[in-house]
C-alpha atoms as a PDB file:
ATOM      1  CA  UNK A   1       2.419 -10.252 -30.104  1.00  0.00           C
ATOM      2  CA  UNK A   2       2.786 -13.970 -29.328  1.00  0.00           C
ATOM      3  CA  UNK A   3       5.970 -13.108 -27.540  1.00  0.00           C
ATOM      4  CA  UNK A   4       4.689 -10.110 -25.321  1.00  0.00           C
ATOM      5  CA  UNK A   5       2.242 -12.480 -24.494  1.00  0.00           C
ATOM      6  CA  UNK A   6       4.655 -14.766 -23.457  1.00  0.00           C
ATOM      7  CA  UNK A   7       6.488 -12.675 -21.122  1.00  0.00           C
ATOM      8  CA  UNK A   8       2.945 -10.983 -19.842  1.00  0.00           C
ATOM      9  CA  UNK A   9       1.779 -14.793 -18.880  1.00  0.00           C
ATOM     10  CA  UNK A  10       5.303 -15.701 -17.013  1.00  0.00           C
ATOM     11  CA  UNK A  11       5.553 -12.699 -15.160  1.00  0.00           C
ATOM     12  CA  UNK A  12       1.943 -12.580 -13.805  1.00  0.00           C
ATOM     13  CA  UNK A  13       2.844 -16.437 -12.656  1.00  0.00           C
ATOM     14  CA  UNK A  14       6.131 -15.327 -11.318  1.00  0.00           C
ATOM     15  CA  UNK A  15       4.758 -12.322  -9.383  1.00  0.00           C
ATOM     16  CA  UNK A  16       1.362 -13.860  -7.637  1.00  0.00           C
ATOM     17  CA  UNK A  17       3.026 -14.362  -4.166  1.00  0.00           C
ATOM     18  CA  UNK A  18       3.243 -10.852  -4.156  1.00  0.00           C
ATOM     19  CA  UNK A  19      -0.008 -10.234  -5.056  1.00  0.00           C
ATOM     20  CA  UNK A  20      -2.011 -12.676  -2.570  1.00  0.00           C
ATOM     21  CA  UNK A  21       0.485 -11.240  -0.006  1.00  0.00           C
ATOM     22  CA  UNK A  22      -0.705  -7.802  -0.627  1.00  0.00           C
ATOM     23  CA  UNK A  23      -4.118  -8.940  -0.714  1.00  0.00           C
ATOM     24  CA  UNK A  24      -3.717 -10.877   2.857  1.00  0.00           C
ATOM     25  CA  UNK A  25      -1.855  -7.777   4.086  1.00  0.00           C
ATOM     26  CA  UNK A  26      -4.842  -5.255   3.595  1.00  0.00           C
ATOM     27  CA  UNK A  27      -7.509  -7.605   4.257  1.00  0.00           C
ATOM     28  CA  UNK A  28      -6.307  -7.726   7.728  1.00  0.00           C
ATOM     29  CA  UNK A  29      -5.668  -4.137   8.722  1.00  0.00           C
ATOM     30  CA  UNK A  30      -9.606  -3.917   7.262  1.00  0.00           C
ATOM     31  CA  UNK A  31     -10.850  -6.663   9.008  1.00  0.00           C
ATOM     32  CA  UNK A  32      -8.855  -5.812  12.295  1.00  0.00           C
ATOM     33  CA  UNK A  33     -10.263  -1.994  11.993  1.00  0.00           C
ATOM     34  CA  UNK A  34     -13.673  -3.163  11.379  1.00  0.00           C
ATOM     35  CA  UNK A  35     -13.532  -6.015  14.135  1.00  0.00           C
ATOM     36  CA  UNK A  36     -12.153  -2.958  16.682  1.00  0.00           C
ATOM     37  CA  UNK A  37     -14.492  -0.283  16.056  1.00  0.00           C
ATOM     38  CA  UNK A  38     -17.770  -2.509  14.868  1.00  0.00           C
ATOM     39  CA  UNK A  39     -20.832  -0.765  13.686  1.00  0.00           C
ATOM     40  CA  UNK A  40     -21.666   2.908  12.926  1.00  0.00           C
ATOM     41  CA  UNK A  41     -20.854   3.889  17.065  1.00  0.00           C
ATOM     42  CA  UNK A  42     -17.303   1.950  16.294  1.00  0.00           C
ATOM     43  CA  UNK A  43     -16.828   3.721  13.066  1.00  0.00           C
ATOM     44  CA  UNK A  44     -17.738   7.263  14.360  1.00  0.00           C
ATOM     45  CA  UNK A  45     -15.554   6.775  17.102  1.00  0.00           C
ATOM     46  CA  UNK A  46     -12.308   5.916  14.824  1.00  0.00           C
ATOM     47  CA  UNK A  47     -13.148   8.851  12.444  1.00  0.00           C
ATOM     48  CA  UNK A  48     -13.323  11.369  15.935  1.00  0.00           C
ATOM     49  CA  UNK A  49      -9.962   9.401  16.784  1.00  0.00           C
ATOM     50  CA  UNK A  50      -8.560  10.079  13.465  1.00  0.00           C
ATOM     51  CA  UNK A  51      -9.419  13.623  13.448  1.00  0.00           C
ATOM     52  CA  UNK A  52      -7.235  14.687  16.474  1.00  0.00           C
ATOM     53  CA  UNK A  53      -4.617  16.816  15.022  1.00  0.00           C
ATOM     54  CA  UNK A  54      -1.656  14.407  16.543  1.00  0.00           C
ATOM     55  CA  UNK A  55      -2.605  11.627  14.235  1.00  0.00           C
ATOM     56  CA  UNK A  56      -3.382  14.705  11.084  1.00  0.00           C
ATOM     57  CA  UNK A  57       0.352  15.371  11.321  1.00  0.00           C
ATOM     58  CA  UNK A  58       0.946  11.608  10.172  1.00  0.00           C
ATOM     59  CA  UNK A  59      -2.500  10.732   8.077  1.00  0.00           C
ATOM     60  CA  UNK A  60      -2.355  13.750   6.015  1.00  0.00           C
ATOM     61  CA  UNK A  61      -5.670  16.396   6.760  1.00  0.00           C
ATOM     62  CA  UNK A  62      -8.773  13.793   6.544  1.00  0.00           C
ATOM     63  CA  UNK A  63     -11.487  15.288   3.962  1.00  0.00           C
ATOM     64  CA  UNK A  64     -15.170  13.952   3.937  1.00  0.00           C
ATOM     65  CA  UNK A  65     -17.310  12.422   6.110  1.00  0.00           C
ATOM     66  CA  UNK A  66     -18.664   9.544   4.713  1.00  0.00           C
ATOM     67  CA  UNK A  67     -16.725   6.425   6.711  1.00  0.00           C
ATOM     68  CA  UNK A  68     -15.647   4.411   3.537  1.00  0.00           C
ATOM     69  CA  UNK A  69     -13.781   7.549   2.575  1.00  0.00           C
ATOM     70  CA  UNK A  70     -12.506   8.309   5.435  1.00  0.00           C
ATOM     71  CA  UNK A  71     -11.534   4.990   5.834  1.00  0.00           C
ATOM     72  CA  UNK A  72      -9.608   4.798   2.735  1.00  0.00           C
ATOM     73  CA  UNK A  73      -8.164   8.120   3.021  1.00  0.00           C
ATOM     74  CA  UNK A  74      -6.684   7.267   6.685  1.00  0.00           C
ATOM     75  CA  UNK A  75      -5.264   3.664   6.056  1.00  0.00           C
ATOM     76  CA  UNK A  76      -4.589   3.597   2.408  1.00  0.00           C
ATOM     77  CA  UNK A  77      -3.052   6.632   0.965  1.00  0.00           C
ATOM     78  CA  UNK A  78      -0.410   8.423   3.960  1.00  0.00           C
ATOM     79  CA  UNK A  79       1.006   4.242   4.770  1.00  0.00           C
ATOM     80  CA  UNK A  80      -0.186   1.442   2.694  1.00  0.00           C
ATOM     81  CA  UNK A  81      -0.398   4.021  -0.596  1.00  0.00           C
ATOM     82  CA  UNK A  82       2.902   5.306   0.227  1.00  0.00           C
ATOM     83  CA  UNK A  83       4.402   1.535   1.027  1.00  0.00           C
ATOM     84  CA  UNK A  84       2.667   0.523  -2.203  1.00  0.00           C
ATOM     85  CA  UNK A  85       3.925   3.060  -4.723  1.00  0.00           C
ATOM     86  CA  UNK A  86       7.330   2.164  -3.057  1.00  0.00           C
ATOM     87  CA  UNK A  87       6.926  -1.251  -4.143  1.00  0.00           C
ATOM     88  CA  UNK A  88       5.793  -0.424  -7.558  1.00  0.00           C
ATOM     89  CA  UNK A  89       8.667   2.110  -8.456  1.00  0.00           C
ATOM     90  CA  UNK A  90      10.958  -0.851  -6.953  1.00  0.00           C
ATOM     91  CA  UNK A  91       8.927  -3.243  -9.157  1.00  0.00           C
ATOM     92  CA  UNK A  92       9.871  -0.649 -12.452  1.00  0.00           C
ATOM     93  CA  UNK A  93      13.441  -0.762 -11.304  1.00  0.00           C
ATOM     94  CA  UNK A  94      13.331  -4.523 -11.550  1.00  0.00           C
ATOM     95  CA  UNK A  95      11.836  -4.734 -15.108  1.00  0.00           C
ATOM     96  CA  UNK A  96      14.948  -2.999 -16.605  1.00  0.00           C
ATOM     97  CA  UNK A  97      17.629  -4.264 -14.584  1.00  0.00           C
ATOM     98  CA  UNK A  98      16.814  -7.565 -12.668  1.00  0.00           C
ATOM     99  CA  UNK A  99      17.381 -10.005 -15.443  1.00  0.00           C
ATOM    100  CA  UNK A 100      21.023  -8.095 -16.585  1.00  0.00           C
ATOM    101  CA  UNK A 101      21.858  -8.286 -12.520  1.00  0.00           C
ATOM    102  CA  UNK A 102      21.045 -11.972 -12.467  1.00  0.00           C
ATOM    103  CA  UNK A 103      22.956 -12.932 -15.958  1.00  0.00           C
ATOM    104  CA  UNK A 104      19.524 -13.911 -17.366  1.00  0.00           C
ATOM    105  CA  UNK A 105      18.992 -11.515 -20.088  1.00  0.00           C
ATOM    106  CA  UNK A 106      18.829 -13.614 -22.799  1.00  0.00           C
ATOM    107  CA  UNK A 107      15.728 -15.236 -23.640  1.00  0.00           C
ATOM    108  CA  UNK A 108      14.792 -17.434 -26.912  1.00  0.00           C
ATOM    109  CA  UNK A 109      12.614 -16.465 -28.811  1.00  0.00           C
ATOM    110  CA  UNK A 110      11.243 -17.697 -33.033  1.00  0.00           C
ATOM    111  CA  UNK A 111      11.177 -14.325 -33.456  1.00  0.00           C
ATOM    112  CA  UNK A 112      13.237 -11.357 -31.936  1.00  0.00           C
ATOM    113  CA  UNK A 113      11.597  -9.084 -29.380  1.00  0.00           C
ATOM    114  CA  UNK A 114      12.789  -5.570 -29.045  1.00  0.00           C
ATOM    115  CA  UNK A 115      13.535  -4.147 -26.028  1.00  0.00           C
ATOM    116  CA  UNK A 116      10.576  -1.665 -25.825  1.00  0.00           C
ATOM    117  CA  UNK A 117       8.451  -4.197 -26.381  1.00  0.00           C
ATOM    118  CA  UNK A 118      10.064  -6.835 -23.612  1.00  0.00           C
ATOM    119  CA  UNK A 119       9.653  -4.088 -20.978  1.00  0.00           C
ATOM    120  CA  UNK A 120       6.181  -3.251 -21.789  1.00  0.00           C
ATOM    121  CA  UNK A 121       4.946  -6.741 -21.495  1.00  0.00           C
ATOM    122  CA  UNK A 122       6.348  -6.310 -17.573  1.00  0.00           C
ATOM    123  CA  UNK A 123       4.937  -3.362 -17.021  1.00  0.00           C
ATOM    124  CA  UNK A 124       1.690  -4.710 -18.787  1.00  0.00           C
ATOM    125  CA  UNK A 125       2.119  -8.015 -15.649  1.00  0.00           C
ATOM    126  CA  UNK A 126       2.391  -5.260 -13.331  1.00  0.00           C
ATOM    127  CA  UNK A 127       0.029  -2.860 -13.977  1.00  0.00           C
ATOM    128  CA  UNK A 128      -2.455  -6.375 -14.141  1.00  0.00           C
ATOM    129  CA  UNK A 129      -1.382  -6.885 -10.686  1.00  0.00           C
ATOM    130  CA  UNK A 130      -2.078  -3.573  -9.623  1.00  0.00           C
ATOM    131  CA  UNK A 131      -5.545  -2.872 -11.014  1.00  0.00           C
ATOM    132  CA  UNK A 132      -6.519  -6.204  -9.562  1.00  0.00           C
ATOM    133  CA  UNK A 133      -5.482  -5.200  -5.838  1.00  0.00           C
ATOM    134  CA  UNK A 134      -7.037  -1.379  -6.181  1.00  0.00           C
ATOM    135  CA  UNK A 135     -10.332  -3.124  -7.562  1.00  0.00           C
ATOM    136  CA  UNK A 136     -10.373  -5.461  -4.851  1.00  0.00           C
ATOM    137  CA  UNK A 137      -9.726  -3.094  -2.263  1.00  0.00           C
ATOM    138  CA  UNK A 138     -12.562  -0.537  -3.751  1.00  0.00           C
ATOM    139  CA  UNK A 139     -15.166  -3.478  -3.756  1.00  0.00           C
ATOM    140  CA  UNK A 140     -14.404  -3.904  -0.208  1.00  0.00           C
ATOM    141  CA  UNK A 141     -15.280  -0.120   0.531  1.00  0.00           C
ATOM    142  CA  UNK A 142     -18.666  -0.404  -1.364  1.00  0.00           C
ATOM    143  CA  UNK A 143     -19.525  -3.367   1.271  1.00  0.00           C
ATOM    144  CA  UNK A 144     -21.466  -1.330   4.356  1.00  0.00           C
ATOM    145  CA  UNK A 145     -19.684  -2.754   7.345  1.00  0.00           C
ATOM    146  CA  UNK A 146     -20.255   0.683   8.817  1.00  0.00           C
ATOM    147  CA  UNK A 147     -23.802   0.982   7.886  1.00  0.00           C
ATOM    148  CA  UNK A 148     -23.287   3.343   4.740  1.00  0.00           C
ATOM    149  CA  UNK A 149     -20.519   2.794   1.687  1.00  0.00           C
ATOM    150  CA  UNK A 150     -19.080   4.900  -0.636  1.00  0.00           C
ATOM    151  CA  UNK A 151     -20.792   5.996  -3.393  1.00  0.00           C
ATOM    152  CA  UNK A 152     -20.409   5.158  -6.850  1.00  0.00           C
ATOM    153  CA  UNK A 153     -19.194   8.737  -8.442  1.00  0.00           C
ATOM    154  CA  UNK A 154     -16.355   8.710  -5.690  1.00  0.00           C
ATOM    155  CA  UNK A 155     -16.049   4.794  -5.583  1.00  0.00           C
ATOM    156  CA  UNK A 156     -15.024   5.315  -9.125  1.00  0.00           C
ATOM    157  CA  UNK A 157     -13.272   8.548  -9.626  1.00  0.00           C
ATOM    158  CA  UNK A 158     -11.261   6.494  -6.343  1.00  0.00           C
ATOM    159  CA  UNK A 159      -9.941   4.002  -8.331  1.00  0.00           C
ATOM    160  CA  UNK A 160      -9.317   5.644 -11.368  1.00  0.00           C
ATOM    161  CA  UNK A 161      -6.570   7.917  -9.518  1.00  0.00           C
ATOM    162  CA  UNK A 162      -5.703   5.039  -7.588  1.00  0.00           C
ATOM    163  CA  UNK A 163      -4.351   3.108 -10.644  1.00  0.00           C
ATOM    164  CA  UNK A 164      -3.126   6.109 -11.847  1.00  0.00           C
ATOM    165  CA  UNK A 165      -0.947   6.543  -9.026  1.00  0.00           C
ATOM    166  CA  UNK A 166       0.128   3.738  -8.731  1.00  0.00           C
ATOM    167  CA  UNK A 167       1.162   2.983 -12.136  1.00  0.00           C
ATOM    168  CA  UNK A 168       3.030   5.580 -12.588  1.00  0.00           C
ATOM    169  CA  UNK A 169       5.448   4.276  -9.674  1.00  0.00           C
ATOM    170  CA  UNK A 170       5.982   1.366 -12.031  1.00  0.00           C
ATOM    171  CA  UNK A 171       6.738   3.782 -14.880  1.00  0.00           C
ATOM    172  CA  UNK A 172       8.677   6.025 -12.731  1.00  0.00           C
ATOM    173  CA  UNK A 173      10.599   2.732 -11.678  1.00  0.00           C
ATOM    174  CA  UNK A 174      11.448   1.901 -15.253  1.00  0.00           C
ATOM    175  CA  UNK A 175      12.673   5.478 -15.882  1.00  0.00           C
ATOM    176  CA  UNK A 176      14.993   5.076 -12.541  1.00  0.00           C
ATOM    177  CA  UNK A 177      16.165   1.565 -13.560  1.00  0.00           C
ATOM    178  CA  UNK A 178      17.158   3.172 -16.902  1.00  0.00           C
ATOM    179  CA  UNK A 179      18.999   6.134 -15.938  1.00  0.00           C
ATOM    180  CA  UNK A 180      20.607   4.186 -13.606  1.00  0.00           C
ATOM    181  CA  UNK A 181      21.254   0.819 -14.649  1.00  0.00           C
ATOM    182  CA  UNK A 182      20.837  -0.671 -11.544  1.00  0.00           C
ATOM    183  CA  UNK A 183      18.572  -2.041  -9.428  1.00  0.00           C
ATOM    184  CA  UNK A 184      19.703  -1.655  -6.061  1.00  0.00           C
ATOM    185  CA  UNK A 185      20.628   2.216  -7.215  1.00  0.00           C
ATOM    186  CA  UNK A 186      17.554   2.340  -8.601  1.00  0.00           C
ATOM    187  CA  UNK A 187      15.717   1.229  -5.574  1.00  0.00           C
ATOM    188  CA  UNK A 188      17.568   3.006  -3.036  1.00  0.00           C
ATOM    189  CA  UNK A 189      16.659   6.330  -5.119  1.00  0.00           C
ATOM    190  CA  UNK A 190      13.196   5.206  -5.156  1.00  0.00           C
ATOM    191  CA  UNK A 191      13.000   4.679  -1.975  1.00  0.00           C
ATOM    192  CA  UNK A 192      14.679   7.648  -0.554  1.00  0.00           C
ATOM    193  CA  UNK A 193      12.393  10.175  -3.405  1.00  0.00           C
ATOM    194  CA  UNK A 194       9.147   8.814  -1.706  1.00  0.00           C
ATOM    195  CA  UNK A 195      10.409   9.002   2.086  1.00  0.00           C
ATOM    196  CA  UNK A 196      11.392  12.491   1.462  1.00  0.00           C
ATOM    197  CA  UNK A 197       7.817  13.585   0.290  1.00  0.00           C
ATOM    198  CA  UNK A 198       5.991  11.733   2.714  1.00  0.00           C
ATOM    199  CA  UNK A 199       8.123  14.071   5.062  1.00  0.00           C
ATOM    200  CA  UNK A 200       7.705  17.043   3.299  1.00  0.00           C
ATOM    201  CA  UNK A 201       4.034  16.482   3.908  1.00  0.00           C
ATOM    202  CA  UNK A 202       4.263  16.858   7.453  1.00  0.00           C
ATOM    203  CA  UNK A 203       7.173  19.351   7.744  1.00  0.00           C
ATOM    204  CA  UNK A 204       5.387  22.541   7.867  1.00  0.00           C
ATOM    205  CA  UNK A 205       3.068  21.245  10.771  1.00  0.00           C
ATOM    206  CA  UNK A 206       6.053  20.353  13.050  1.00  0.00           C
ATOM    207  CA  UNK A 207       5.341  23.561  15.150  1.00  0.00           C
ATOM    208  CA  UNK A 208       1.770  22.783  15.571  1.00  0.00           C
ATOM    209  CA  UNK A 209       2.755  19.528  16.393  1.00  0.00           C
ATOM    210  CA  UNK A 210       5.484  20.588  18.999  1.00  0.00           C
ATOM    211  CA  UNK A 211       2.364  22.473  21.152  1.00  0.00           C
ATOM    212  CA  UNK A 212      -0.194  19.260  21.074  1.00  0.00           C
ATOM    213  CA  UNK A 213       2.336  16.857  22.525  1.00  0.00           C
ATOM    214  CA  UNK A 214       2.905  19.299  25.065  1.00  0.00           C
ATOM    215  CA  UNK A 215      -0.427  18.956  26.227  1.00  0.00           C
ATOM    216  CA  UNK A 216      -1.429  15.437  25.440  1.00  0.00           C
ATOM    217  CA  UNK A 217      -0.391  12.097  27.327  1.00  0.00           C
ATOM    218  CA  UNK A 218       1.327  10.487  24.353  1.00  0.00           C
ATOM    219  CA  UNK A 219       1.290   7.207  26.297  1.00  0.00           C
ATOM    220  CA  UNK A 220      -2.257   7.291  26.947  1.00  0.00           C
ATOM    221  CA  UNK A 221      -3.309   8.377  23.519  1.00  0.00           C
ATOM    222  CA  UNK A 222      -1.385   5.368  22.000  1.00  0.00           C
ATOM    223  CA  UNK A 223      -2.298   2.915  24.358  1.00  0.00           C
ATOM    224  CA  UNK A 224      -4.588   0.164  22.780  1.00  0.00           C
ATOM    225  CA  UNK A 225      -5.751  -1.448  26.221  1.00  0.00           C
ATOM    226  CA  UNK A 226      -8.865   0.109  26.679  1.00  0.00           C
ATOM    227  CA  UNK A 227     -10.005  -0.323  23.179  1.00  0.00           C
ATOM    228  CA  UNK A 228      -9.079  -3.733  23.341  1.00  0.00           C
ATOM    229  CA  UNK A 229     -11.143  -4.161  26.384  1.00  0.00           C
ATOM    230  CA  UNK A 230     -14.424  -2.310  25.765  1.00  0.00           C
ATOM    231  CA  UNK A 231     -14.188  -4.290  22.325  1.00  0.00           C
ATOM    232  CA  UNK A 232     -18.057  -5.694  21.687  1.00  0.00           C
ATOM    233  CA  UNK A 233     -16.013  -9.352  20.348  1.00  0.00           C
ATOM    234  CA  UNK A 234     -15.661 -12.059  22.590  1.00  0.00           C
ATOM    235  CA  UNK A 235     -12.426 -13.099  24.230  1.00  0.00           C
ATOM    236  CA  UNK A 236     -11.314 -15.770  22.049  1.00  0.00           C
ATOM    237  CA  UNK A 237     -11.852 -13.998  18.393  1.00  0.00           C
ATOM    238  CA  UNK A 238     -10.308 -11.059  19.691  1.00  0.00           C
ATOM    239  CA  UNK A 239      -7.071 -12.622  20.781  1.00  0.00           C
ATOM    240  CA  UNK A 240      -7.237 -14.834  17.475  1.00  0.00           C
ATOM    241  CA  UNK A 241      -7.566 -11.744  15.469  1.00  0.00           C
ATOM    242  CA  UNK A 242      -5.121  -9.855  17.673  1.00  0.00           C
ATOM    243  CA  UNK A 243      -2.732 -12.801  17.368  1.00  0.00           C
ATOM    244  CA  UNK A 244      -3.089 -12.791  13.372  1.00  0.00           C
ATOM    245  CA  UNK A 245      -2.730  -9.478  13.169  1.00  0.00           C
ATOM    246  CA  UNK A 246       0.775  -9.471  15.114  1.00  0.00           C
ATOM    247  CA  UNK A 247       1.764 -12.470  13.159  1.00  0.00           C
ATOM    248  CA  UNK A 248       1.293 -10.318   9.811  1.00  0.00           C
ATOM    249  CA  UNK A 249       3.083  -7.311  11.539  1.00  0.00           C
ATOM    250  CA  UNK A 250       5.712  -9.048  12.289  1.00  0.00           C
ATOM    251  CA  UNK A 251       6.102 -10.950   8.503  1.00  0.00           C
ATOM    252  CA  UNK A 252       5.181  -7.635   7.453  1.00  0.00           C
ATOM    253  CA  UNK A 253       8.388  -5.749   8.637  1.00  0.00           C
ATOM    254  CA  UNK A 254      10.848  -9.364   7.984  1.00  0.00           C
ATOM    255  CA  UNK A 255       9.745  -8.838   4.557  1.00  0.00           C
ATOM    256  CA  UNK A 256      10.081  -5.070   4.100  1.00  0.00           C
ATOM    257  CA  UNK A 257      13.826  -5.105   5.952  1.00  0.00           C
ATOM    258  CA  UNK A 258      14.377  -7.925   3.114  1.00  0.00           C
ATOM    259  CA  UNK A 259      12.759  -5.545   0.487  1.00  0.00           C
ATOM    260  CA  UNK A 260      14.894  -2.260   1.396  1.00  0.00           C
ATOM    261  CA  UNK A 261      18.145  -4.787   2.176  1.00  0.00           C
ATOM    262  CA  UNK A 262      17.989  -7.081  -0.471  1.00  0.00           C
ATOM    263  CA  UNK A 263      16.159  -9.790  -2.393  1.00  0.00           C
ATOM    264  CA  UNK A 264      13.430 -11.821  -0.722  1.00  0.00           C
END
């Protein structure tokens, strides 16, 4: 037990870059949506923007009407949710096959650890990690920036399935690094199995699709100006928050490219 614990306390230490950077990551798309559409008006107006079918074919069909919900169910599960259960299959993969990669398999040890037990320790750091960010996140959505939160029953039942999916990317991950035997085989698999259900999500509303873009002014519809400019914040914190939000775009893709490509 004293060993497990061992390898649970290094690899929570090893991995809490990640975690603050996921945490600085979503706490700006929240506060950037919440600075941009302010109040219930704000938030009403990004749920009507939301439910315009050209944005449905992306988002996923948008259930519910309370705004913490819809919130959630716009921002976190069709990108971040699908970006994060990327990173947690990726994270599996690692467990099995990132120490044999590097050469640095062996570790010391009074007493022997099996290898069952060695990987669930990781997945144990993981899975820490994880329910730490969802929990976080789902505290954030009980706060009524909008005028109204989520209630509990939902705020729960939420994060349960939340955790749920999300750990079983990590499990999924250790499966993949097992059959495999290889991380960046692993990952690429990962990666690829994801992308290609995200797609299948939107393939049967192509169609549908094809016949709204005829008649909509995709330029106009994408083009953040006048949002920007009837925005109720004054000049400076907007351009502040508009500059910190580019900034994190910007890190945001260096890192992914990195994360698809290779090792940070």
């Amino acid at each position: 037990m004293s060993n497990i614990y061992t390898i649970f306390k290094n690899e929570t230490i090893s991995n809490r870059g990640s975690f603050f950077g996921w945490l600085i990551g979503i706490g700006i798309t929240f506060i950037f949506v919440i600075f941009m559409y302010p109040g219930e008006e704000g938030m009403a107006s990004l749920l009507n923007l939301l439910e315009d079918e050209i944005f449905q074919a992306f988002l996923g069909d948008i259930g519910g009407s309370d705004p913490g919900y819809a919130l959630w169910i716009a921002l976190m599960f069709p990108f971040i949710s699908m970006i994060l259960f990327i990173y947690s299959i990726n994270s599996g993969v690692k467990i099995v096959t990132q120490e044999s990669d590097k050469g640095t398999s062996e570790i010391i040890f009074t007493v022997p650890i099996s290898r069952r037990s060695f990987y669930f320790a990781k997945w144990l750091a993981m899975s820490f990690y994880i329910v730490l960010i969802v929990l976080i996140v789902i505290i954030g959505l009980k706060i009524p920036f909008s005028g109204s939160s989520l209630e509990t029953d939902k705020l729960l039942l939420l994060m349960l399935y939340t955790i749920i999916f999300n750990l079983s990317g990590v499990s999924l991950g250790i499966l993949l690094g097992i059959i495999t035997g290889s991380g960046e085989k692993g990952s690429q698999i990962a990666l690829l199995s994801v992308l290609g259900l995200y797609t299948l999500q939107s393939i049967g509303r192509i169609q549908e699709q094809i016949d709204v873009l005829n008649k909509i002014n995709v330029f106009e519809l994408y083009n953040p100006l006048p949002i920007l400019l009837q925005s109720k914040g004054d000049t400076i914190s907007l351009l502040i928050l508009v500059g910190i939000a580019v900034i994190g775009f910007i890190i945001g893709i260096i890192k992914s490219i990195n994360f698809i490509l290779g090792p940070f």
